[in-house]
PDB file of N, CA and C in Angstrom:
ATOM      1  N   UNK A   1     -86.069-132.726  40.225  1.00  0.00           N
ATOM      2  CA  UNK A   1     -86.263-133.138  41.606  1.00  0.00           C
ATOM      3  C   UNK A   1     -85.251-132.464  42.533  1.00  0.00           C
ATOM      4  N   UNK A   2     -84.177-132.103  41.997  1.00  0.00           N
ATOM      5  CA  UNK A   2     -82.683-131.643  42.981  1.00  0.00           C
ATOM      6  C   UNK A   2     -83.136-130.487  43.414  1.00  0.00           C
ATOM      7  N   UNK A   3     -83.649-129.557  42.529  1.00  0.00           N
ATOM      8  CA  UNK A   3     -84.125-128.281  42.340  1.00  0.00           C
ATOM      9  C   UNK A   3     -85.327-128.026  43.155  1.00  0.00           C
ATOM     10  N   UNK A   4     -86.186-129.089  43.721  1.00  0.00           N
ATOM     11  CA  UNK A   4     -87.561-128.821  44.656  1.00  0.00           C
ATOM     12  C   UNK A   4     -86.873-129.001  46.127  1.00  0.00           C
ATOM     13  N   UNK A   5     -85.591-129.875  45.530  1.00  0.00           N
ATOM     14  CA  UNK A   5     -84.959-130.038  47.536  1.00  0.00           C
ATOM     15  C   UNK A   5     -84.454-128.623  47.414  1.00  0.00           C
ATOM     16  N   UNK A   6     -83.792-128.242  46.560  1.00  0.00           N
ATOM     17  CA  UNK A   6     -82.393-127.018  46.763  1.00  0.00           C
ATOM     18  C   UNK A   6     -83.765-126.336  47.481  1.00  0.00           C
ATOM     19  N   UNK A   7     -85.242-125.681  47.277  1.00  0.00           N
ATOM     20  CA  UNK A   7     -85.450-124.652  47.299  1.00  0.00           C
ATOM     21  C   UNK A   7     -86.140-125.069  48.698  1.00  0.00           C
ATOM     22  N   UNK A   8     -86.292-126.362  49.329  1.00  0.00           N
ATOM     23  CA  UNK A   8     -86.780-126.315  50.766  1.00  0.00           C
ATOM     24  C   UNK A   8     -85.699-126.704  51.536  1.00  0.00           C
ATOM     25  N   UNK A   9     -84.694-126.382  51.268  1.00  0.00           N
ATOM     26  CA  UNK A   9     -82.994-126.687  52.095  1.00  0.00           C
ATOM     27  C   UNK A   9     -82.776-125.030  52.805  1.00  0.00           C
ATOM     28  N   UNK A  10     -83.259-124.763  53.830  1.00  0.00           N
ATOM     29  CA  UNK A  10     -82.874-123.773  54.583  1.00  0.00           C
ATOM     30  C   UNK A  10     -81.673-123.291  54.389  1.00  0.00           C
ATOM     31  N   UNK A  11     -80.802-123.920  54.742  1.00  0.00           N
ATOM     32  CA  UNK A  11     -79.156-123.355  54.268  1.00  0.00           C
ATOM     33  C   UNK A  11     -79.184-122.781  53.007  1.00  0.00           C
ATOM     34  N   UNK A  12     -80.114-123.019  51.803  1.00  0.00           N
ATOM     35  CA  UNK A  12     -79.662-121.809  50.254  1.00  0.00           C
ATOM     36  C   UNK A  12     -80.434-120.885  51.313  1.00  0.00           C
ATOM     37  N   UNK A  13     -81.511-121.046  50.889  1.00  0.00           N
ATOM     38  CA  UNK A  13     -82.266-119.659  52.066  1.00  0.00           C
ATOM     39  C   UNK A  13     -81.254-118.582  52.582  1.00  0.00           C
ATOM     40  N   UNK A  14     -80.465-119.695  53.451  1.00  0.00           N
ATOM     41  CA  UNK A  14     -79.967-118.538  54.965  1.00  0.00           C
ATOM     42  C   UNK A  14     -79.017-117.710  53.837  1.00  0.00           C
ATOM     43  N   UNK A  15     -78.217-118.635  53.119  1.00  0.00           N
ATOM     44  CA  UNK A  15     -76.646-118.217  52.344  1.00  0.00           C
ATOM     45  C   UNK A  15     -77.464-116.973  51.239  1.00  0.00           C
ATOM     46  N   UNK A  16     -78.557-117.280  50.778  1.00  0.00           N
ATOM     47  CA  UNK A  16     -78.871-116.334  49.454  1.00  0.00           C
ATOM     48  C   UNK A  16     -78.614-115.081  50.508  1.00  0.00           C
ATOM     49  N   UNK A  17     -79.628-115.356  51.322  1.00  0.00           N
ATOM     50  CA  UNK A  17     -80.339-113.930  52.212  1.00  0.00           C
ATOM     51  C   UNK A  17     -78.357-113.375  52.815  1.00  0.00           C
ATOM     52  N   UNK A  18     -77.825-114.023  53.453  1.00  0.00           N
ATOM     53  CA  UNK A  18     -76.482-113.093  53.212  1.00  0.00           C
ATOM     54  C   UNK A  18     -75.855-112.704  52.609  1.00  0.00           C
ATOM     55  N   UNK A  19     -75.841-113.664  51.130  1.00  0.00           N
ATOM     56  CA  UNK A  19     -75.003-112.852  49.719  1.00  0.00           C
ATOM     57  C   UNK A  19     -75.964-111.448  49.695  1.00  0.00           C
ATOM     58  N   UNK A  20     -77.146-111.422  49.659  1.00  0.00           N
ATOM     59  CA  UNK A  20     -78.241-110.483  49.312  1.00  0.00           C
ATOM     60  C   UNK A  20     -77.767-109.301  50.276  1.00  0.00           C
ATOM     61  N   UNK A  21     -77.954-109.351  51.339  1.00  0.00           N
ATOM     62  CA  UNK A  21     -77.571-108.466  52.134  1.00  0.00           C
ATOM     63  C   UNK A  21     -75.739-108.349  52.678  1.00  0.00           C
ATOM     64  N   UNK A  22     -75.105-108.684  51.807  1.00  0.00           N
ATOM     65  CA  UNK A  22     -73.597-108.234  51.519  1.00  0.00           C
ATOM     66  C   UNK A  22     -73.583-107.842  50.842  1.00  0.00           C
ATOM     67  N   UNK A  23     -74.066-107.855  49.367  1.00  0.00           N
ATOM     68  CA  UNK A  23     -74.576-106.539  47.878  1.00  0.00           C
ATOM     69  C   UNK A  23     -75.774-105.647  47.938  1.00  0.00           C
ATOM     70  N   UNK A  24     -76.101-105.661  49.313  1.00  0.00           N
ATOM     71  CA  UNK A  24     -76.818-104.456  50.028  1.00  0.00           C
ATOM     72  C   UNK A  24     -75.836-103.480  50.642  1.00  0.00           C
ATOM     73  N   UNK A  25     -74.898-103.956  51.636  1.00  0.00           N
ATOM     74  CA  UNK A  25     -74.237-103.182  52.180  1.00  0.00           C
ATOM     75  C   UNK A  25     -73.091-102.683  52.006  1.00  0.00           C
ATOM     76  N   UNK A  26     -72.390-103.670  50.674  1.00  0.00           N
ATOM     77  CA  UNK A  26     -71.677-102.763  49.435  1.00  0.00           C
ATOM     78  C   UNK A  26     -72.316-101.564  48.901  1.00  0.00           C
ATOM     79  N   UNK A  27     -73.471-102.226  48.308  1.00  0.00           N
ATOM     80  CA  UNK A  27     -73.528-100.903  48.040  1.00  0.00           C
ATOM     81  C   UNK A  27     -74.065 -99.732  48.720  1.00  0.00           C
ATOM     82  N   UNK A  28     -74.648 -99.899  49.920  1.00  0.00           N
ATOM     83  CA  UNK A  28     -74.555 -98.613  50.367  1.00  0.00           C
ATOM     84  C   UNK A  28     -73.992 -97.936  50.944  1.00  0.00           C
ATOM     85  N   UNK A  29     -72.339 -98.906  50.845  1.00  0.00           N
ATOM     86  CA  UNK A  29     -71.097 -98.439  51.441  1.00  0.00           C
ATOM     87  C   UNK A  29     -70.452 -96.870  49.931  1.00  0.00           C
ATOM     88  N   UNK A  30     -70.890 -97.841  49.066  1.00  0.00           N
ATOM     89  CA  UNK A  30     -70.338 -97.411  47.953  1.00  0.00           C
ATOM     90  C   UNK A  30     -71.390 -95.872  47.626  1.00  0.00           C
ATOM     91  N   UNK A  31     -72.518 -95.581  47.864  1.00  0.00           N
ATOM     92  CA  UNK A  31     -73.493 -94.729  48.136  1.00  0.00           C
ATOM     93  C   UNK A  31     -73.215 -93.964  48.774  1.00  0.00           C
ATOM     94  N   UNK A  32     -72.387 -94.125  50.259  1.00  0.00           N
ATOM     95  CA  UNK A  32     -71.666 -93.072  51.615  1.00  0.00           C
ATOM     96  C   UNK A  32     -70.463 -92.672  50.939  1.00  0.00           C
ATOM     97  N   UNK A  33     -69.791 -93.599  50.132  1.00  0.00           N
ATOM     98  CA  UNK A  33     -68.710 -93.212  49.921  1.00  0.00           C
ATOM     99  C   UNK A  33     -68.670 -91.422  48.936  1.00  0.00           C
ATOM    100  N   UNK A  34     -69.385 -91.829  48.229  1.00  0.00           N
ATOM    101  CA  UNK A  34     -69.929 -90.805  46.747  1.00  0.00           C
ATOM    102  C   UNK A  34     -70.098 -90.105  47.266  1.00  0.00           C
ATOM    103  N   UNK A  35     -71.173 -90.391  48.495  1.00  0.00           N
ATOM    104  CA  UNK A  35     -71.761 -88.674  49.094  1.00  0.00           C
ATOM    105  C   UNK A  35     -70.703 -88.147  49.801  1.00  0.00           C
ATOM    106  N   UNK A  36     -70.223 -88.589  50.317  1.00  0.00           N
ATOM    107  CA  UNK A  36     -68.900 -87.876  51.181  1.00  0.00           C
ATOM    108  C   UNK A  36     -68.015 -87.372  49.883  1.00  0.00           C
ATOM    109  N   UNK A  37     -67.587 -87.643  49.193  1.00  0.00           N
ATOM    110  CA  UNK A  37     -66.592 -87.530  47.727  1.00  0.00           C
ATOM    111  C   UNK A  37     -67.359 -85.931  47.549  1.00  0.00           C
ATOM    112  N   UNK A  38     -68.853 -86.096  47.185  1.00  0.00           N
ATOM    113  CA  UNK A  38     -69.005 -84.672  46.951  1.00  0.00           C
ATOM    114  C   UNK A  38     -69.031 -83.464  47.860  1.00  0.00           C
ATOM    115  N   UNK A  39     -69.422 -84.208  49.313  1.00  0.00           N
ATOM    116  CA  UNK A  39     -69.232 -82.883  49.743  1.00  0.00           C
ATOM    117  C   UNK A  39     -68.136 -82.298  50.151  1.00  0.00           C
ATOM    118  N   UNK A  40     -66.719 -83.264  50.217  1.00  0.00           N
ATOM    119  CA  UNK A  40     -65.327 -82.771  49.858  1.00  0.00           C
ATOM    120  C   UNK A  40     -65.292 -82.169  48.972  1.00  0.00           C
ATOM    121  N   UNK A  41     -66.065 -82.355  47.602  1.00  0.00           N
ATOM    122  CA  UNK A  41     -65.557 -81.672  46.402  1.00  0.00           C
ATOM    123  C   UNK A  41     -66.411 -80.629  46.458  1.00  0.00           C
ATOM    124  N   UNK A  42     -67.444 -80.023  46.907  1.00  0.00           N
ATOM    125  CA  UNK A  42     -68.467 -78.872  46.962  1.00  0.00           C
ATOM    126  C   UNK A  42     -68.212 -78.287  48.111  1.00  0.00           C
ATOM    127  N   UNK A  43     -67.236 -78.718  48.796  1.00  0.00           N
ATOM    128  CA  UNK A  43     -67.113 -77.835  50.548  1.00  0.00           C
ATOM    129  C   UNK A  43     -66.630 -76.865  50.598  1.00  0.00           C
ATOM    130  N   UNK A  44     -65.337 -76.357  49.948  1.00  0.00           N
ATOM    131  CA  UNK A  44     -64.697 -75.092  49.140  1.00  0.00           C
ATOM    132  C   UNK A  44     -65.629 -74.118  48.923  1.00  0.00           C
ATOM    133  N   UNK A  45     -66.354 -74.536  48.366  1.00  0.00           N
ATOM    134  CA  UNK A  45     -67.016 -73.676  47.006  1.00  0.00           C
ATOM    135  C   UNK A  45     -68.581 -73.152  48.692  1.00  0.00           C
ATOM    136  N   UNK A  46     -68.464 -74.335  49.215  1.00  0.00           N
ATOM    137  CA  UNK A  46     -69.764 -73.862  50.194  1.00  0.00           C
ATOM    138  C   UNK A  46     -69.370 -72.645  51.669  1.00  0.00           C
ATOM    139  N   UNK A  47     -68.074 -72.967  51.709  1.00  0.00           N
ATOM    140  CA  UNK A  47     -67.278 -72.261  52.590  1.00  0.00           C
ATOM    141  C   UNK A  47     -66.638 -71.037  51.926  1.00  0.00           C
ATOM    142  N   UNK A  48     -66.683 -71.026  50.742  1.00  0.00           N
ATOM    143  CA  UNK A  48     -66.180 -70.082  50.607  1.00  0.00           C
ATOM    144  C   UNK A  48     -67.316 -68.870  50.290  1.00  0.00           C
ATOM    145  N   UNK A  49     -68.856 -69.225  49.832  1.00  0.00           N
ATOM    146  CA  UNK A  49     -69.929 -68.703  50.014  1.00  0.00           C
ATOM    147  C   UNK A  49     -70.452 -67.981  51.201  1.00  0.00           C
ATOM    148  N   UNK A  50     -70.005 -68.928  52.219  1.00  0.00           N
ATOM    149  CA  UNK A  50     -70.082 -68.673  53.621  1.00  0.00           C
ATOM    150  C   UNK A  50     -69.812 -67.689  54.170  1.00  0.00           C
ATOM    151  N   UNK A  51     -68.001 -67.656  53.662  1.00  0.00           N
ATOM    152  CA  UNK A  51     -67.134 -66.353  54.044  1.00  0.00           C
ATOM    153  C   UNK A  51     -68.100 -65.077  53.510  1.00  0.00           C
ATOM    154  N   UNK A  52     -68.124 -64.986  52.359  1.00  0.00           N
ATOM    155  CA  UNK A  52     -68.693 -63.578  51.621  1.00  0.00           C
ATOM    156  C   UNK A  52     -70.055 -63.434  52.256  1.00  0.00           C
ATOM    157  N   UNK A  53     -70.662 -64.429  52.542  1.00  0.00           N
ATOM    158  CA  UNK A  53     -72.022 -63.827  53.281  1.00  0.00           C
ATOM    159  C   UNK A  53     -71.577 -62.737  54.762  1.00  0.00           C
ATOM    160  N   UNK A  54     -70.608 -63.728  55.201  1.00  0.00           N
ATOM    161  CA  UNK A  54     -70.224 -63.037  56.998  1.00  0.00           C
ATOM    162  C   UNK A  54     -70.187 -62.088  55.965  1.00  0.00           C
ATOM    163  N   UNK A  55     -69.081 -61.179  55.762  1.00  0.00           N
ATOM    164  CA  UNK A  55     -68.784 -60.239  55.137  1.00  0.00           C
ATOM    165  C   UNK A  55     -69.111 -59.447  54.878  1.00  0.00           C
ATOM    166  N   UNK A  56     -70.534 -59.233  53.811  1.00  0.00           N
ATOM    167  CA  UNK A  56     -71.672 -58.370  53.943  1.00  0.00           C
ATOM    168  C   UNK A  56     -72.395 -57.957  54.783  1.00  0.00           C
ATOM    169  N   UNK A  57     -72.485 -59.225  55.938  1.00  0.00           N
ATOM    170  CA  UNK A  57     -73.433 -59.047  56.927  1.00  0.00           C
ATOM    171  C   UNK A  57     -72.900 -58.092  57.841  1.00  0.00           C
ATOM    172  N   UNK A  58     -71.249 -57.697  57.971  1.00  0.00           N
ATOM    173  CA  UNK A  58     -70.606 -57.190  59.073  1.00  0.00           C
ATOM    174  C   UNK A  58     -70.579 -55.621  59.021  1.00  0.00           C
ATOM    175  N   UNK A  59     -71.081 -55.594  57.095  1.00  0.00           N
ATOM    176  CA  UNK A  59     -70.942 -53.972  57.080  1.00  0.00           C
ATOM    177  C   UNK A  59     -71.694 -53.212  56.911  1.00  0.00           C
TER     178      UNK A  59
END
């Protein structure tokens, strides 16, 4: 019987739906984070591609 109130008690509702969407926006904090991580770690390597293209192109 506790269990038919819990699930028409608006307040679990509201509280699930914000835990839910706070381990939404972890993780797609944690998702931005990664992608930024790589393109620090691949930016070198993309810039330095970059350079040698000008390079060829100039001569």
């Amino acid at each position: 019987m506790e269990a038919k109130q819990l699930l028409k008690d608006k307040k679990f509702w509201f509280a699930s739906f914000i835990i839910a969407w706070a381990a939404a926006l972890q993780g797609h904090m944690m998702w931005l984070q990664r992608q930024d991580s790589f393109k620090q770690k691949f930016a070198t390597l993309n810039n330095q591609g970059d350079d040698d293209s000008e390079n060829n192109s100039r001569e």
